[in-house]
Protein backbone atom coordinates (compact mmCIF):
# COMPACT_ATOMS: atom_id res chain seq x y z
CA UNK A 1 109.67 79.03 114.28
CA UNK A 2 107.12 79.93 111.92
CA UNK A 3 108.19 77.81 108.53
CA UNK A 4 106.91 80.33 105.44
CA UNK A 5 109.82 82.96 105.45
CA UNK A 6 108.01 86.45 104.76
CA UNK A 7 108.45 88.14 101.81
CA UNK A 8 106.62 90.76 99.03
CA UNK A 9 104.81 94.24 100.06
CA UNK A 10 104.43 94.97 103.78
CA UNK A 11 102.51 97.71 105.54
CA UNK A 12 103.85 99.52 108.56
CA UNK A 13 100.37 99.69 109.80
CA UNK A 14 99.60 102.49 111.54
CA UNK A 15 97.98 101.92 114.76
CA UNK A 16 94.55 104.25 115.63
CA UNK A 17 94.25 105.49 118.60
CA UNK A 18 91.05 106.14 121.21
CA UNK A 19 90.45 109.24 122.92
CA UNK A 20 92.17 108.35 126.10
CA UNK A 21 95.01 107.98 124.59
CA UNK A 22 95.27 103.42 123.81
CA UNK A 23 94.86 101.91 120.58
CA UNK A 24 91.33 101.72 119.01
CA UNK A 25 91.39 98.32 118.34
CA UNK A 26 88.33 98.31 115.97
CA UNK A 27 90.06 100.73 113.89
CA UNK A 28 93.21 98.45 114.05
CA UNK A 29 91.51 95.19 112.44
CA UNK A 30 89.55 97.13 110.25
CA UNK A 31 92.61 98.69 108.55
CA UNK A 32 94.63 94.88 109.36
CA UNK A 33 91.61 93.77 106.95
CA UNK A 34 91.78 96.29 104.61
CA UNK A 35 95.53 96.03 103.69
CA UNK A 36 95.45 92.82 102.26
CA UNK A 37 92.53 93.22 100.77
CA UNK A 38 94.00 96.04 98.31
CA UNK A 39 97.83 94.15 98.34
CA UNK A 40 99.83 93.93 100.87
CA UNK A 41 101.29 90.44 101.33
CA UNK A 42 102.05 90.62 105.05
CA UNK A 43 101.75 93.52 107.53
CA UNK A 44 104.45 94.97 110.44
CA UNK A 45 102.10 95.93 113.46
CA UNK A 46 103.26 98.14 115.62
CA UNK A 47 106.11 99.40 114.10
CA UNK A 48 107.47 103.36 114.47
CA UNK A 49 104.64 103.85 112.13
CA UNK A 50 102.59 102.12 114.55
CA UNK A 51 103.80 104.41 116.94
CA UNK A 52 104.76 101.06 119.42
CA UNK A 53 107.44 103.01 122.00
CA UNK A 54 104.81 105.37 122.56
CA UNK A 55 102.56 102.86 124.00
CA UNK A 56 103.15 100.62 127.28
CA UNK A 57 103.66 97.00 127.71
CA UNK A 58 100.58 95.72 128.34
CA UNK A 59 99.14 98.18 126.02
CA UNK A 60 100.85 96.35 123.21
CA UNK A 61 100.04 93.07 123.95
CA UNK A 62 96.64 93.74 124.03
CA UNK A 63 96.31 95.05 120.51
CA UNK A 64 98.55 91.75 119.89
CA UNK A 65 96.08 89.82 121.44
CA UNK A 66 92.97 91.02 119.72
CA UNK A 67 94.98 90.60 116.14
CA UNK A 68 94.98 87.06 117.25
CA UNK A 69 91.43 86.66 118.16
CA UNK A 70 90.19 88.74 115.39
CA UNK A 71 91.20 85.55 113.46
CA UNK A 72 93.94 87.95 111.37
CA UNK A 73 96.47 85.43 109.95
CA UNK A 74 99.26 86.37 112.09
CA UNK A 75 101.57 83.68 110.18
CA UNK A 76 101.71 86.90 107.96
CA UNK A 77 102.66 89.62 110.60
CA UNK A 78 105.46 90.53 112.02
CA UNK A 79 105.32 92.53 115.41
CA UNK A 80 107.53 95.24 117.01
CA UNK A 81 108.71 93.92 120.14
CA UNK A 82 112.20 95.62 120.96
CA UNK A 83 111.93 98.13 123.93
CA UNK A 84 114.58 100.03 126.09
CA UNK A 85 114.25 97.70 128.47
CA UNK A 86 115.13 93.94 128.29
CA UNK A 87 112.57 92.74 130.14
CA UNK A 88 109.84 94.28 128.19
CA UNK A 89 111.52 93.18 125.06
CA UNK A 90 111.10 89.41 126.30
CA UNK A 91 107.97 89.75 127.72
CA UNK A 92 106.95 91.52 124.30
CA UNK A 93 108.50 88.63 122.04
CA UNK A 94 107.59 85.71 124.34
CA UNK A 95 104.04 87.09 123.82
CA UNK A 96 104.55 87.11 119.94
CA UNK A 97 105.72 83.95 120.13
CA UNK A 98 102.48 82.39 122.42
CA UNK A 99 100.45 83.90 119.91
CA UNK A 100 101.86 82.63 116.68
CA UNK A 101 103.30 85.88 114.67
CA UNK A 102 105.22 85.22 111.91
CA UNK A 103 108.39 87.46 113.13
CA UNK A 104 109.36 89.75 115.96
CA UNK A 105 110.85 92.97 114.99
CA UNK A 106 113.14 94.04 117.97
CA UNK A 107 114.95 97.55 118.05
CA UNK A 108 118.19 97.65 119.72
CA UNK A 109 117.84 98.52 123.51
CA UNK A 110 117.49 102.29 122.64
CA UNK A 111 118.30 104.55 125.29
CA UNK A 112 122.08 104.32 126.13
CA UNK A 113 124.13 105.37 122.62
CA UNK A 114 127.10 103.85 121.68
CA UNK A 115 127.38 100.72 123.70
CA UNK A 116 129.44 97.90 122.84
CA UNK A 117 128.42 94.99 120.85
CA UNK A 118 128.72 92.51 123.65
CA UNK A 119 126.19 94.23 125.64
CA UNK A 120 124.01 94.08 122.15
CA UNK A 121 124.69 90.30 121.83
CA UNK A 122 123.35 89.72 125.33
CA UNK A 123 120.50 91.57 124.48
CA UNK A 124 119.12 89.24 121.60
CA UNK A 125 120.03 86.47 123.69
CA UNK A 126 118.16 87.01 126.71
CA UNK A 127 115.12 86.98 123.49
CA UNK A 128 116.65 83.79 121.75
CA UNK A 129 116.81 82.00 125.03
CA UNK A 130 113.72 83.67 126.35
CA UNK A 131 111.53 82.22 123.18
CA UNK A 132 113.92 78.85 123.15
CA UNK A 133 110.55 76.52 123.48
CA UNK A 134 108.25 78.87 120.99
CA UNK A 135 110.99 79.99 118.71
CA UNK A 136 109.97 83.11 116.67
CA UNK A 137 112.03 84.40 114.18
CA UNK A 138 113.55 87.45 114.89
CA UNK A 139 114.10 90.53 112.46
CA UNK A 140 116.65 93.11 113.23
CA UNK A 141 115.53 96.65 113.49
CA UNK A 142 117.78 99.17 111.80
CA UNK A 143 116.93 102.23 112.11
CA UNK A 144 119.84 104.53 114.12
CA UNK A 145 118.30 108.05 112.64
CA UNK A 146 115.67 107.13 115.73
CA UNK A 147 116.90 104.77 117.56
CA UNK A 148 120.43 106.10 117.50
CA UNK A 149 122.12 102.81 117.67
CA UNK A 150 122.62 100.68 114.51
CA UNK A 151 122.88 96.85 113.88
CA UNK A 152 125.90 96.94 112.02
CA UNK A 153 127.03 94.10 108.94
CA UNK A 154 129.98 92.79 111.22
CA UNK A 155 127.91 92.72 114.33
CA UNK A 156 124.69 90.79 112.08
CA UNK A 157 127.28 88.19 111.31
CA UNK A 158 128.39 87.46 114.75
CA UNK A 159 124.70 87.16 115.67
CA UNK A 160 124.13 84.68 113.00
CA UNK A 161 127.41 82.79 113.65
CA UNK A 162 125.97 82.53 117.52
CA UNK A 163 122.19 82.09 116.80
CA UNK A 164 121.81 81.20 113.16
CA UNK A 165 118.60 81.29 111.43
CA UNK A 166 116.65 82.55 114.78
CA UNK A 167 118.21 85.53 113.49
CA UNK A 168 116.26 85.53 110.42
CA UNK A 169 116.35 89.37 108.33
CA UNK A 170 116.57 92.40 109.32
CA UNK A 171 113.80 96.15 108.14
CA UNK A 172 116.49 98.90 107.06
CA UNK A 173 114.62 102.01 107.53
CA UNK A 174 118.27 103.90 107.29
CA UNK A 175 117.40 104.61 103.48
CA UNK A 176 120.81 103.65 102.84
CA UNK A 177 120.44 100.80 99.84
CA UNK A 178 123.87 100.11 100.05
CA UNK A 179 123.90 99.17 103.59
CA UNK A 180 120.48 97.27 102.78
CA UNK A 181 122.50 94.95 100.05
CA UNK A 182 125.34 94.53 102.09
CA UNK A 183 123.45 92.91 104.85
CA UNK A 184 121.50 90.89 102.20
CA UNK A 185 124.63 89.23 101.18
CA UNK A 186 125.04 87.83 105.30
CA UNK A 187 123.20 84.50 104.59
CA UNK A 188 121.04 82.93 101.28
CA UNK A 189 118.59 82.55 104.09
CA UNK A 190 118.85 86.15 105.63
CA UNK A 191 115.93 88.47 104.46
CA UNK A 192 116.22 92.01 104.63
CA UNK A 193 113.21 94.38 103.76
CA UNK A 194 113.85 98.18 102.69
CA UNK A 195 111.61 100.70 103.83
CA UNK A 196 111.01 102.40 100.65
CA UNK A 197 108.83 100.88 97.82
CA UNK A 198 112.00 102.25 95.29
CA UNK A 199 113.55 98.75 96.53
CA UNK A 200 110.82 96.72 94.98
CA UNK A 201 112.27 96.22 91.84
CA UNK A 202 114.89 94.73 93.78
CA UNK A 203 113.09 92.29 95.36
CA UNK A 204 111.72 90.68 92.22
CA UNK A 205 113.33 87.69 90.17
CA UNK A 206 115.59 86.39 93.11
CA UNK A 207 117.10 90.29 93.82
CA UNK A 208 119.00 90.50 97.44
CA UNK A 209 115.96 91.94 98.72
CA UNK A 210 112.36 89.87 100.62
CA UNK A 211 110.67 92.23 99.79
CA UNK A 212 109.80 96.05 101.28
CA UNK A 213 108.20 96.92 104.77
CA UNK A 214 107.20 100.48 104.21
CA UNK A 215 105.04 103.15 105.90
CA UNK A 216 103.28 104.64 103.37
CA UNK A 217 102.18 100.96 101.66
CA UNK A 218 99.34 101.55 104.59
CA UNK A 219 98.17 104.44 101.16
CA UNK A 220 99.76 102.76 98.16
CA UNK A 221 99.44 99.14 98.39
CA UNK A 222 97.62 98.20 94.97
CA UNK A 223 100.21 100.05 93.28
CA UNK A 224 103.12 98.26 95.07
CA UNK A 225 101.73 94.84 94.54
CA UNK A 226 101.62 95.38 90.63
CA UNK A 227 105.19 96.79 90.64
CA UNK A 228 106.20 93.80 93.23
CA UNK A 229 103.90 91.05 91.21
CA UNK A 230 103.84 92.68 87.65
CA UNK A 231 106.80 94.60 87.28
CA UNK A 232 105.03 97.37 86.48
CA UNK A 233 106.92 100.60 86.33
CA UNK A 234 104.31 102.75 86.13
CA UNK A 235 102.80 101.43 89.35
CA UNK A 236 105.91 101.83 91.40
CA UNK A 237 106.63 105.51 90.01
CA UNK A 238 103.24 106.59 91.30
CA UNK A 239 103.51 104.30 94.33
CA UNK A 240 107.19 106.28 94.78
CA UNK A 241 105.45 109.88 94.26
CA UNK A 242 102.88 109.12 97.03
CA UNK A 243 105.80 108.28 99.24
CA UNK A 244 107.53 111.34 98.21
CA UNK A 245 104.27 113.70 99.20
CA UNK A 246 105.82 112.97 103.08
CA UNK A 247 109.54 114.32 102.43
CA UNK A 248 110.50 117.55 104.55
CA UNK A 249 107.10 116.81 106.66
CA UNK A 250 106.57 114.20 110.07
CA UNK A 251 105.78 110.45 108.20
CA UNK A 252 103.84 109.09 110.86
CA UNK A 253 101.62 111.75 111.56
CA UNK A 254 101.41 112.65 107.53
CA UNK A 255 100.19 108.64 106.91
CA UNK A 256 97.85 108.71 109.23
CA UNK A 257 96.25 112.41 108.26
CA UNK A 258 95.89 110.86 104.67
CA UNK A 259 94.56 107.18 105.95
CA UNK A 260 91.93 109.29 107.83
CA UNK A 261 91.14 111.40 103.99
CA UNK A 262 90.93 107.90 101.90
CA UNK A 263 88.57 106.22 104.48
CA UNK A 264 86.27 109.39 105.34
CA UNK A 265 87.27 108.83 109.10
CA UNK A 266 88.67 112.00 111.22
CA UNK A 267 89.58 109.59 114.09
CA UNK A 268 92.68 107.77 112.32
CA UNK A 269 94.46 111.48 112.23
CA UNK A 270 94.52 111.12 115.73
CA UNK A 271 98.25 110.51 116.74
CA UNK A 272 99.59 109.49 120.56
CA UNK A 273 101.91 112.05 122.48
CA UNK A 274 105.29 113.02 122.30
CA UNK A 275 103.95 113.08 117.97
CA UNK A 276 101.56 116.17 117.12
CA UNK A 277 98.97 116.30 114.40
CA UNK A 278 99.71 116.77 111.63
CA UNK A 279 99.12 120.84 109.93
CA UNK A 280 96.56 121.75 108.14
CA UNK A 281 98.70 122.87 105.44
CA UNK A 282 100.61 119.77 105.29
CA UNK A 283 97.33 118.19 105.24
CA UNK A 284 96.07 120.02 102.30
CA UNK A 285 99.02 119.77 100.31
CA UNK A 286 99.39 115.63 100.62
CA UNK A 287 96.11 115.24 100.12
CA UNK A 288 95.62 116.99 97.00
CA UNK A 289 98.50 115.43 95.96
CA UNK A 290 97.61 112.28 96.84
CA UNK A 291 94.55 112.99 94.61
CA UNK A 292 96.17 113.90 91.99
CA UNK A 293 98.40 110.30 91.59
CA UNK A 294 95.73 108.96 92.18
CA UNK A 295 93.43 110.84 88.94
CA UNK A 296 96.72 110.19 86.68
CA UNK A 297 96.41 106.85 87.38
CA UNK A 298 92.84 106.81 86.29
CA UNK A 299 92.91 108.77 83.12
């Protein structure tokens, strides 16, 4: 298991996407580059933000593959690897694990609602067992507004009680802060990352938080890493106003409309089916909002 826990400002990197439909894997490193470059301390590769459901099994270990030979230091990215189906879920982390990534972020086995929590117990075993002689640590998922089926506090315990630190954090993308701190109280050793930069102050000066894994860091990551690093409020409130350009309209297909406007390139609009482009109103409005934080923060 990778042996530097994860922690600070995380992008949910949105993943390009080629005209037939795959992922544009020179678009993918380039923006893998980029983020760190202007903050980000780790990334979260395909993610919901990365759009990873949408895209097949071998079509996601591909892209994992080319992170890896790109040289990217994967020691700092987690991937999505949870699926519907358990067998691409271990064939997803067991890849991950090959590799070297620093943590595999598994959804619940989505499809059938309201199962019990023995059947999600044998779920993350068949991963713990499947990566038993490349152990990667695993981070918890939570996000039942999509996924419809939670990892609940009493069910997080039993999987620590039967795994231990395999089980290693968990992403809340629930927005539900009080959820997020009651998990973080499961284990001194059990990191959970937010999904909204607001948690950052949180995270700083030994807070219950690791840090924050959020979609829009992919457009705000300077400013995140001096709120995260410096403390700076300023920072975070126009971090926290970019974020807020996206309420009321579709995140992932809003993030990557206004990646496309800050790097003068169309193609990273482009979004994979069931999502749609995003409007050109919505368009117009983030980005001129967008501009605007950004021209505050200048003057």
């Amino acid at each position: 298991m990778a042996k530097d826990r994860l922690s600070g400002v995380f992008a949910a990197v949105a993943t390009a996407v080629d005209a037939d439909g795959s992922p544009d894997v020179p678009r993918c490193l380039s923006l893998a580059r980029h983020l760190p470059d202007t903050g980000c301390d780790g990334l979260n590769v395909l993610g919901t933000t990365g759009e990873a459901t949408s895209f097949s099994v071998d079509e996601r270990k591909r892209l994992m593959t080319a992170y890896r030979d790109a040289g990217l230091p994967l020691h700092k990215l987690m991937v999505g690897t949870g699926a519907a189906a358990v067998a691409d879920a271990v064939a997803l982390t067991r890849h991950a694990a090959a590799l070297g990534f620093g943590g595999a972020l598994v959804l619940p086995p989505f499809y059938y609602k309201g199962v019990p929590d023995d059947g999600l117990v044998a779920y993350v075993d068949a991963l713990v067992t499947a990566t038993a002689d490349t152990p990667i640590a695993i981070y918890l998922y939570h996000y039942p507004a999509l996924s419809g089926l939670p990892w609940p506090v009493p069910l997080i315990r039993r999987l620590r009680e039967r795994f231990g630190a395999r089980i290693t954090g968990l992403k809340d993308s629930s927005g539900d802060l009080g959820f997020s701190r009651e998990a973080a109280k499961i284990a001194p050793d059990f990191d959970v990352f937010p999904s909204s930069e607001a948690a950052l102050p949180e995270a700083r000066d030994g807070g219950p938080f690791a840090g924050c894994i959020s979609a829009t860091a992919n457009l705000n990551a300077d400013l995140c890493a001096r709120a995260y690093r410096q403390g700076d409020r300023a920072a975070l409130d126009s971090a926290v106003a970019i974020r807020g350009l996206f309420d009321g309209k579709p995140l992932v297909a809003g993030v990557k409309a206004l990646l496309a406007h800050i790097h003068g390139d169309p193609a990273l609009a482009k979004v994979k089916p069931p999502l749609a482009d995003f409007s050109a109103a919505d368009r117009a409005a983030v980005t001129s909002g967008y501009d605007a934080v950004r021209a505050k923060r200048v003057a």
